[in-house]
Protein backbone atom coordinates (compact mmCIF):
# COMPACT_ATOMS: atom_id res chain seq x y z
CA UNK A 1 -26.70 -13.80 -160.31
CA UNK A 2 -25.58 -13.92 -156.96
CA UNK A 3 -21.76 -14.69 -156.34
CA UNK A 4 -20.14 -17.44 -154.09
CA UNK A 5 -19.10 -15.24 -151.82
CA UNK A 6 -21.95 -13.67 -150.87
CA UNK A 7 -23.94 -17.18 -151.18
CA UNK A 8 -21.42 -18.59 -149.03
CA UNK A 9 -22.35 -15.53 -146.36
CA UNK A 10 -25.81 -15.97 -146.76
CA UNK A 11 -25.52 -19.98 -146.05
CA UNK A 12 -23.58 -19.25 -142.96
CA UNK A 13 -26.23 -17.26 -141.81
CA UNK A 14 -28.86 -19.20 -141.84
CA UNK A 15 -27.22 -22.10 -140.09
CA UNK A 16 -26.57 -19.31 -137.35
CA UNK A 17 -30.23 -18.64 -137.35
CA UNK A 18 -31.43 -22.38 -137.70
CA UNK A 19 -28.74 -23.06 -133.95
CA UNK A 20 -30.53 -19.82 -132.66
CA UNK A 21 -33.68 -20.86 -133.01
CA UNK A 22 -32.90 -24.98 -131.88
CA UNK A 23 -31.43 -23.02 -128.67
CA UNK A 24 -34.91 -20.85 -128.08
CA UNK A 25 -36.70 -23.83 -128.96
CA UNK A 26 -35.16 -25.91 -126.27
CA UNK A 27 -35.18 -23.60 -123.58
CA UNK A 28 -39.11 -23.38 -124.21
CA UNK A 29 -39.75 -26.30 -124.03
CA UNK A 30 -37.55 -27.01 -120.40
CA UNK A 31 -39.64 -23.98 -118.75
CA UNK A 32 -43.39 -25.35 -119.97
CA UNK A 33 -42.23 -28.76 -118.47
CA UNK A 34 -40.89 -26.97 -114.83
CA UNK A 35 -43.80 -24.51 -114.80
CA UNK A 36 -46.40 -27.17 -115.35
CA UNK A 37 -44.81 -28.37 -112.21
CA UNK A 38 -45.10 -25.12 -110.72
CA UNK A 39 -48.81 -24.66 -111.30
CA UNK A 40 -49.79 -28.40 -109.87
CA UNK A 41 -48.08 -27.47 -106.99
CA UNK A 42 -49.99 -24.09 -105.99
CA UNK A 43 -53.20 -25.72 -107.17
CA UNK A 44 -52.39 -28.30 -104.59
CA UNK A 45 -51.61 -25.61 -101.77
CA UNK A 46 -54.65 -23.70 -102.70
CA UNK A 47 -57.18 -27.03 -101.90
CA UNK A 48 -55.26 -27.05 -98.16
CA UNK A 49 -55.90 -22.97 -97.75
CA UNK A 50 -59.27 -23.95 -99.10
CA UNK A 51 -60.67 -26.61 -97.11
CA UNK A 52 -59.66 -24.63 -93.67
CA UNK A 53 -61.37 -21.32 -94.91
CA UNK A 54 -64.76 -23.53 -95.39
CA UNK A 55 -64.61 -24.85 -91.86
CA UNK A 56 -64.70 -21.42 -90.76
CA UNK A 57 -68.20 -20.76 -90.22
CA UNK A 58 -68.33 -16.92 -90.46
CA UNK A 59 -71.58 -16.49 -92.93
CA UNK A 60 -70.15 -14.44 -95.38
CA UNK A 61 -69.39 -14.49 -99.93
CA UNK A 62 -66.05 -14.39 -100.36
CA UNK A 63 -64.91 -10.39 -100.66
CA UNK A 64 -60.84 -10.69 -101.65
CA UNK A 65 -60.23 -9.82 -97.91
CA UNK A 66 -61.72 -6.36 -97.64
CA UNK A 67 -62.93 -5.23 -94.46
CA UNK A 68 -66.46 -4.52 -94.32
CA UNK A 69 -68.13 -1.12 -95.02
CA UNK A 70 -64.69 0.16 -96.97
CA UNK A 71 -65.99 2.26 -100.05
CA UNK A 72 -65.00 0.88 -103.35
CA UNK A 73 -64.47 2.74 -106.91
CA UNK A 74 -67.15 2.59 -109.14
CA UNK A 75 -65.26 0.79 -111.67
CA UNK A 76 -64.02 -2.42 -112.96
CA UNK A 77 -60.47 -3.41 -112.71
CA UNK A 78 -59.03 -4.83 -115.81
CA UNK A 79 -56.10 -7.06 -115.30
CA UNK A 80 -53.90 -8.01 -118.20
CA UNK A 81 -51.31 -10.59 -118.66
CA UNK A 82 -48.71 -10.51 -120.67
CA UNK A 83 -44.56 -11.71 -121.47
CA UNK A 84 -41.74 -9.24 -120.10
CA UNK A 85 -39.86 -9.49 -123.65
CA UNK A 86 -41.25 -10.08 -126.82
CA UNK A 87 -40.44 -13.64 -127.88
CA UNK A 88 -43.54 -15.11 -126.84
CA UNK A 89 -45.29 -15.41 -130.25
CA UNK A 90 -48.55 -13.40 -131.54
CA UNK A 91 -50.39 -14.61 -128.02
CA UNK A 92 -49.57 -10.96 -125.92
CA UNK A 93 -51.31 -9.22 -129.56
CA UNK A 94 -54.31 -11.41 -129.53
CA UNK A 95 -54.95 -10.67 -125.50
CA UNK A 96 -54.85 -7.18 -126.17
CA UNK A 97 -56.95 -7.33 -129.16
CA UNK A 98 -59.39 -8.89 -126.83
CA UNK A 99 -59.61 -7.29 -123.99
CA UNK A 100 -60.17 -3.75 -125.54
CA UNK A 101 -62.84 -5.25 -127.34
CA UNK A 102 -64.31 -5.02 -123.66
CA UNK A 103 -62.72 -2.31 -122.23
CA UNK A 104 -64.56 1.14 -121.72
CA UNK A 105 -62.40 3.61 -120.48
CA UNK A 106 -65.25 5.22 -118.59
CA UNK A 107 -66.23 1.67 -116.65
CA UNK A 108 -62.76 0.40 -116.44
CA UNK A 109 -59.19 0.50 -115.20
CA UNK A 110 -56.70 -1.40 -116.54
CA UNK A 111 -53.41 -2.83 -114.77
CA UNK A 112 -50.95 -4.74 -116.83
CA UNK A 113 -48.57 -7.04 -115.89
CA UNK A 114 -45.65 -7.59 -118.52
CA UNK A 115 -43.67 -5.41 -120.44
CA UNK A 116 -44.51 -6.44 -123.55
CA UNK A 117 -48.72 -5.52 -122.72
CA UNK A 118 -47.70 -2.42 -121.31
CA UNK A 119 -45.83 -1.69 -124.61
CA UNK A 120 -48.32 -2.54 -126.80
CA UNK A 121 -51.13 -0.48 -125.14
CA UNK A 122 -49.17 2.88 -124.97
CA UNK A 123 -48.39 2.19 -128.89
CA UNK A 124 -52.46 2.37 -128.76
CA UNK A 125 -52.77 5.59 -126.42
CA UNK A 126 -54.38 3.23 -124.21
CA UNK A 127 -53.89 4.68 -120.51
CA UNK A 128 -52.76 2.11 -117.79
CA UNK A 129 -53.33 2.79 -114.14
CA UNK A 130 -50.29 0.65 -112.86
CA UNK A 131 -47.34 -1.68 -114.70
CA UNK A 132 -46.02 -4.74 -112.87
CA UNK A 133 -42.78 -6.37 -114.34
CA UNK A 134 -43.72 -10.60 -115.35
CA UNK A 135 -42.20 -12.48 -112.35
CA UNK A 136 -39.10 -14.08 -113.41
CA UNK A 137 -39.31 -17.13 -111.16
CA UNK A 138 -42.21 -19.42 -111.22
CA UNK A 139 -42.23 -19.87 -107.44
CA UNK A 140 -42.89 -17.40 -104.37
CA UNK A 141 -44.51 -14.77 -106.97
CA UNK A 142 -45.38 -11.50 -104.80
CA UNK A 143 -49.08 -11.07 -105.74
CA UNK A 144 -49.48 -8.50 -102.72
CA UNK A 145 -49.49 -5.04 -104.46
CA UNK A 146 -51.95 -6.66 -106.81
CA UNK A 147 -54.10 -7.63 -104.30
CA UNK A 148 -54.36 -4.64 -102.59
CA UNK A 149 -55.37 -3.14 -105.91
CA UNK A 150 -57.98 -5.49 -106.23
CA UNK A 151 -59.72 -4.76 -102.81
CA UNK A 152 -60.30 -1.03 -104.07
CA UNK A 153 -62.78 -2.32 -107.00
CA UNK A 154 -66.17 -3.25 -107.10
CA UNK A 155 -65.15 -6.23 -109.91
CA UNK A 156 -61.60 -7.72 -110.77
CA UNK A 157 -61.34 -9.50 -114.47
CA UNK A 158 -58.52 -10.68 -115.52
CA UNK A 159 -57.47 -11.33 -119.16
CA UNK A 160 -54.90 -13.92 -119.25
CA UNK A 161 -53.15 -16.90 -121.36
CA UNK A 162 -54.00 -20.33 -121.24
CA UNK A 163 -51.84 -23.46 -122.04
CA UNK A 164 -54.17 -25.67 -124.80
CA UNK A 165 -51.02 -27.90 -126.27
CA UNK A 166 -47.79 -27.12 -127.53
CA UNK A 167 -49.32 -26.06 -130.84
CA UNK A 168 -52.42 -24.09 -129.50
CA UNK A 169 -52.70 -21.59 -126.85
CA UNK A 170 -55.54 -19.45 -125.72
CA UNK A 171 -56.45 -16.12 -124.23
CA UNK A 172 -59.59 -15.24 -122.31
CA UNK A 173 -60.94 -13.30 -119.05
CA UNK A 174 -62.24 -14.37 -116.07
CA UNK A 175 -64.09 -12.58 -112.87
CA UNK A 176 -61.70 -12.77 -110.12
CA UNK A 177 -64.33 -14.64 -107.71
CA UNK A 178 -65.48 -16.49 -110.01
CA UNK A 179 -61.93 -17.92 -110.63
CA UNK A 180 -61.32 -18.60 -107.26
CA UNK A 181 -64.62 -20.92 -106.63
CA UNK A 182 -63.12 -22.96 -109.29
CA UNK A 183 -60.15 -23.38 -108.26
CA UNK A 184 -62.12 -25.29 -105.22
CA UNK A 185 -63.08 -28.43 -104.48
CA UNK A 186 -66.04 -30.30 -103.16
CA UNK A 187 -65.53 -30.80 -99.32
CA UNK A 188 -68.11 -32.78 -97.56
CA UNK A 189 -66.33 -32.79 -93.99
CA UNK A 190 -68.71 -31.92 -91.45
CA UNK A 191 -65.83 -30.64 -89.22
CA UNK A 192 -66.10 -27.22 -87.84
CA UNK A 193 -63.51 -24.59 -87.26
CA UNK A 194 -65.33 -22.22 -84.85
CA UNK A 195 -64.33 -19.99 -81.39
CA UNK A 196 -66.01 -23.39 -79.29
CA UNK A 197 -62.75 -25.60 -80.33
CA UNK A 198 -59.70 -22.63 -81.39
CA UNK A 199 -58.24 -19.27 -80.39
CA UNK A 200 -58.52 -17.06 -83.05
CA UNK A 201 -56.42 -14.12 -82.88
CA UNK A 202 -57.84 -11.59 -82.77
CA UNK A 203 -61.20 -12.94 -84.20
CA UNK A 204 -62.32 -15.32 -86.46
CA UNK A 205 -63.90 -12.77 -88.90
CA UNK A 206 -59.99 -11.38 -89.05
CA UNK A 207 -58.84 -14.74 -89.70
CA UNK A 208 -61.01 -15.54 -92.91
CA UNK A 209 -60.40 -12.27 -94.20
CA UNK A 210 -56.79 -12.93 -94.07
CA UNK A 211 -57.50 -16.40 -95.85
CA UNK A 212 -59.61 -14.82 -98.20
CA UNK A 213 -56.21 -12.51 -99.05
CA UNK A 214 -53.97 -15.39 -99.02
CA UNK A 215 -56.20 -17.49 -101.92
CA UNK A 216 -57.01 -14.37 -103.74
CA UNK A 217 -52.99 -14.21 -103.71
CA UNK A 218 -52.81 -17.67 -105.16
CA UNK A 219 -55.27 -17.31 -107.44
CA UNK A 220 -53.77 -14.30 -109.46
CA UNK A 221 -50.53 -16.16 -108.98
CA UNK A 222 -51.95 -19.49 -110.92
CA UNK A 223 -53.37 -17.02 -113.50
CA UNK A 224 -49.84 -15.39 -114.07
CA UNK A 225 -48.22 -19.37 -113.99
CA UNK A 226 -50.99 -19.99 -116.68
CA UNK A 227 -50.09 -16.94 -119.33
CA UNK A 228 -46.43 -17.99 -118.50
CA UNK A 229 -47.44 -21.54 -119.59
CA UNK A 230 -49.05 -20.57 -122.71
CA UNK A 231 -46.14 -17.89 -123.48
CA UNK A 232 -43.39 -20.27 -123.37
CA UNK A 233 -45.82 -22.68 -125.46
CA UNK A 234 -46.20 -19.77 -127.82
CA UNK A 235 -42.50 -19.20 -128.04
CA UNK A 236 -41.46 -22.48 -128.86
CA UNK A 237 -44.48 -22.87 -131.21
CA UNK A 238 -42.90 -19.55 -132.79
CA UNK A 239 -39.42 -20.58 -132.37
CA UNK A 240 -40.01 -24.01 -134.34
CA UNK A 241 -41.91 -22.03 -137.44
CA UNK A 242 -38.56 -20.10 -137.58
CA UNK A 243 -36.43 -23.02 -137.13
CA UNK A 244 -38.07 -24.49 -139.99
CA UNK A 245 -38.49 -21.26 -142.34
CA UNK A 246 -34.38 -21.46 -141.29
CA UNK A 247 -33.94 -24.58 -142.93
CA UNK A 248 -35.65 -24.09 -145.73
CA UNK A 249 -33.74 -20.78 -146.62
CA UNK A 250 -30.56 -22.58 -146.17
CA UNK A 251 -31.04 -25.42 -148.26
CA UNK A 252 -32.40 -23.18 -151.04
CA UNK A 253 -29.02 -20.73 -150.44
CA UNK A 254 -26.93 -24.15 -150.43
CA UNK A 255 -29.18 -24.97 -153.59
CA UNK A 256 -28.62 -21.92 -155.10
CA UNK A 257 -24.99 -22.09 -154.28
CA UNK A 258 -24.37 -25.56 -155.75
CA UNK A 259 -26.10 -24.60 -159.22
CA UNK A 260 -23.83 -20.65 -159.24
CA UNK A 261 -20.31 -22.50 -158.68
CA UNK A 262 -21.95 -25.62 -161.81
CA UNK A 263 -21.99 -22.71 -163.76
CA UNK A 264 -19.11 -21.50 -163.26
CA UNK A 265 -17.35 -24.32 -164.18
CA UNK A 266 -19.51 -24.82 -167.08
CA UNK A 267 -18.32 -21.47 -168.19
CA UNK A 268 -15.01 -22.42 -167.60
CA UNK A 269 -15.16 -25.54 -169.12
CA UNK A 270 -16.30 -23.84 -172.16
CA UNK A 271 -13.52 -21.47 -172.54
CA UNK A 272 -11.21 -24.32 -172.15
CA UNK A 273 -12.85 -26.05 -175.07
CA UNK A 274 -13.63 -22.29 -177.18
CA UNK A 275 -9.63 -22.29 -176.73
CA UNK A 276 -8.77 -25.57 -177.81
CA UNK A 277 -10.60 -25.29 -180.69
CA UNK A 278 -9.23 -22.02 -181.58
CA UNK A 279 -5.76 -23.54 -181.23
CA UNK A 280 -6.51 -26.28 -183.65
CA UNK A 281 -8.02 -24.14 -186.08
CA UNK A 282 -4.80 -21.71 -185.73
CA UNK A 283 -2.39 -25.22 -186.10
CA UNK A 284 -4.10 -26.56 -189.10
CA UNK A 285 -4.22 -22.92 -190.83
């Protein structure tokens, strides 16, 4: 049997643990509710950057920006998204699991963004191409050196997080085009952007191409917003399951505690009594 001393440790402990993990909890749950703000926000700038790029007549699928004619590796570009640390739950393990269910080293690259991704892949001996750090802000995310990657590929997928509840998060993959068209939205003005009614400097080929940059920006930006999301869900989701196990283990130490110092003052008791007696019995003789 355990003694009160160490019980009494133990006890302590876990009502350490179970603050810890109220702490985590909370803080969780504040960053879902400002980066859910975050993400309506660059949805909302990507319909404006939208609806000019579709008044500019130029004839042409959307191509991340590239100029025309520039050679492109043979290859498609895996992107992964993952947390910097690794409080985010079993959600970074899953998207890995997933994506190399896919991935063919011979057809694919892979670029990770996230420590935690990048971590869990070299654990693997799966080779990386480049390592981004997880933006620590939610706003003004620098998507450029991404981007630029991007326009060297034939294909772009990216395997990211997504924000179900606070209970359930997902992971899945999505072509880079494809995730663009729908971020869009149906635009039925018949006005037309064209050389007639603007300048365009120094064309207005040059000038969709660099919108075509700027959304392909936002869209990986919205992507990373959206594992972020589903992280911080997945932390607090994991956060609360050890807040609880916490409990638990504390009220079973307390439990355990209250029945080791009964008994000892059941033993006592009965040495008290054992004496008693034996002092009677000692009296009498």
């Amino acid at each position: 049997m355990k003694q009160l001393n160490e019980l009494s440790r133990e006890e302590l402990a876990m009502d350490t643990l179970v603050k810890l993990t109220s702490a985590f909890e909370g803080i969780a749950s504040l960053k879902v509710a400002q980066t859910k703000n975050s993400v309506l926000q660059s949805t909302e700038f990507f319909k404006e950057i939208w609806s000019i790029y579709r008044q500019i007549k130029v004839n042409q699928d959307f191509n991340y920006g590239r100029v025309k004619g520039k050679k492109l590796i043979p290859k498609d570009l895996y992107i992964v998204i993952t947390a910097e640390g690794g409080f985010s739950g079993d959600i970074d393990l899953r998207l890995i699991n997933y994506m190399l269910k896919k991935y063919d080293k011979e057809k694919n690259d892979i670029i990770v963004i996230g420590r935690h991704g990048a971590f869990q892949l070299a654990q693997r001996g799966i080779p990386y191409k480049k390592y981004y750090k997880l933006p620590v802000y939610d706003q003004n995310i620098n998507t450029m050196p991404i981007v630029r990657e991007v326009q060297k590929y034939q294909a772009t997928f990216i395997f990211y997080q997504e924000y179900v509840t606070l209970m359930e998060q997902k992971v899945g993959d999505i072509e880079l085009v494809s995730a663009v068209r729908n971020k869009t939205v149906n635009d039925d003005s018949k006005y037309v952007i064209n050389e007639k009614t603007y300048i365009f400097e120094p064309d207005a080929q040059s000038v969709a191409e660099h919108l075509e940059f700027s959304m392909t920006q936002i869209a990986i930006s919205q992507l990373i917003l959206s594992s972020k999301l589903a992280q911080y869900a997945s932390r607090f989701k994991a956060m609360t399951a050890s807040k609880e196990r916490s409990i638990n283990e504390k009220q079973e130490i307390h439990l355990q505690y209250s029945r080791t110092k009964r008994a000892i003052k059941d033993e006592r008791l009965k040495e008290i009594i054992n004496g008693l007696k034996k002092n009677r019995l000692g009296t009498v003789n």
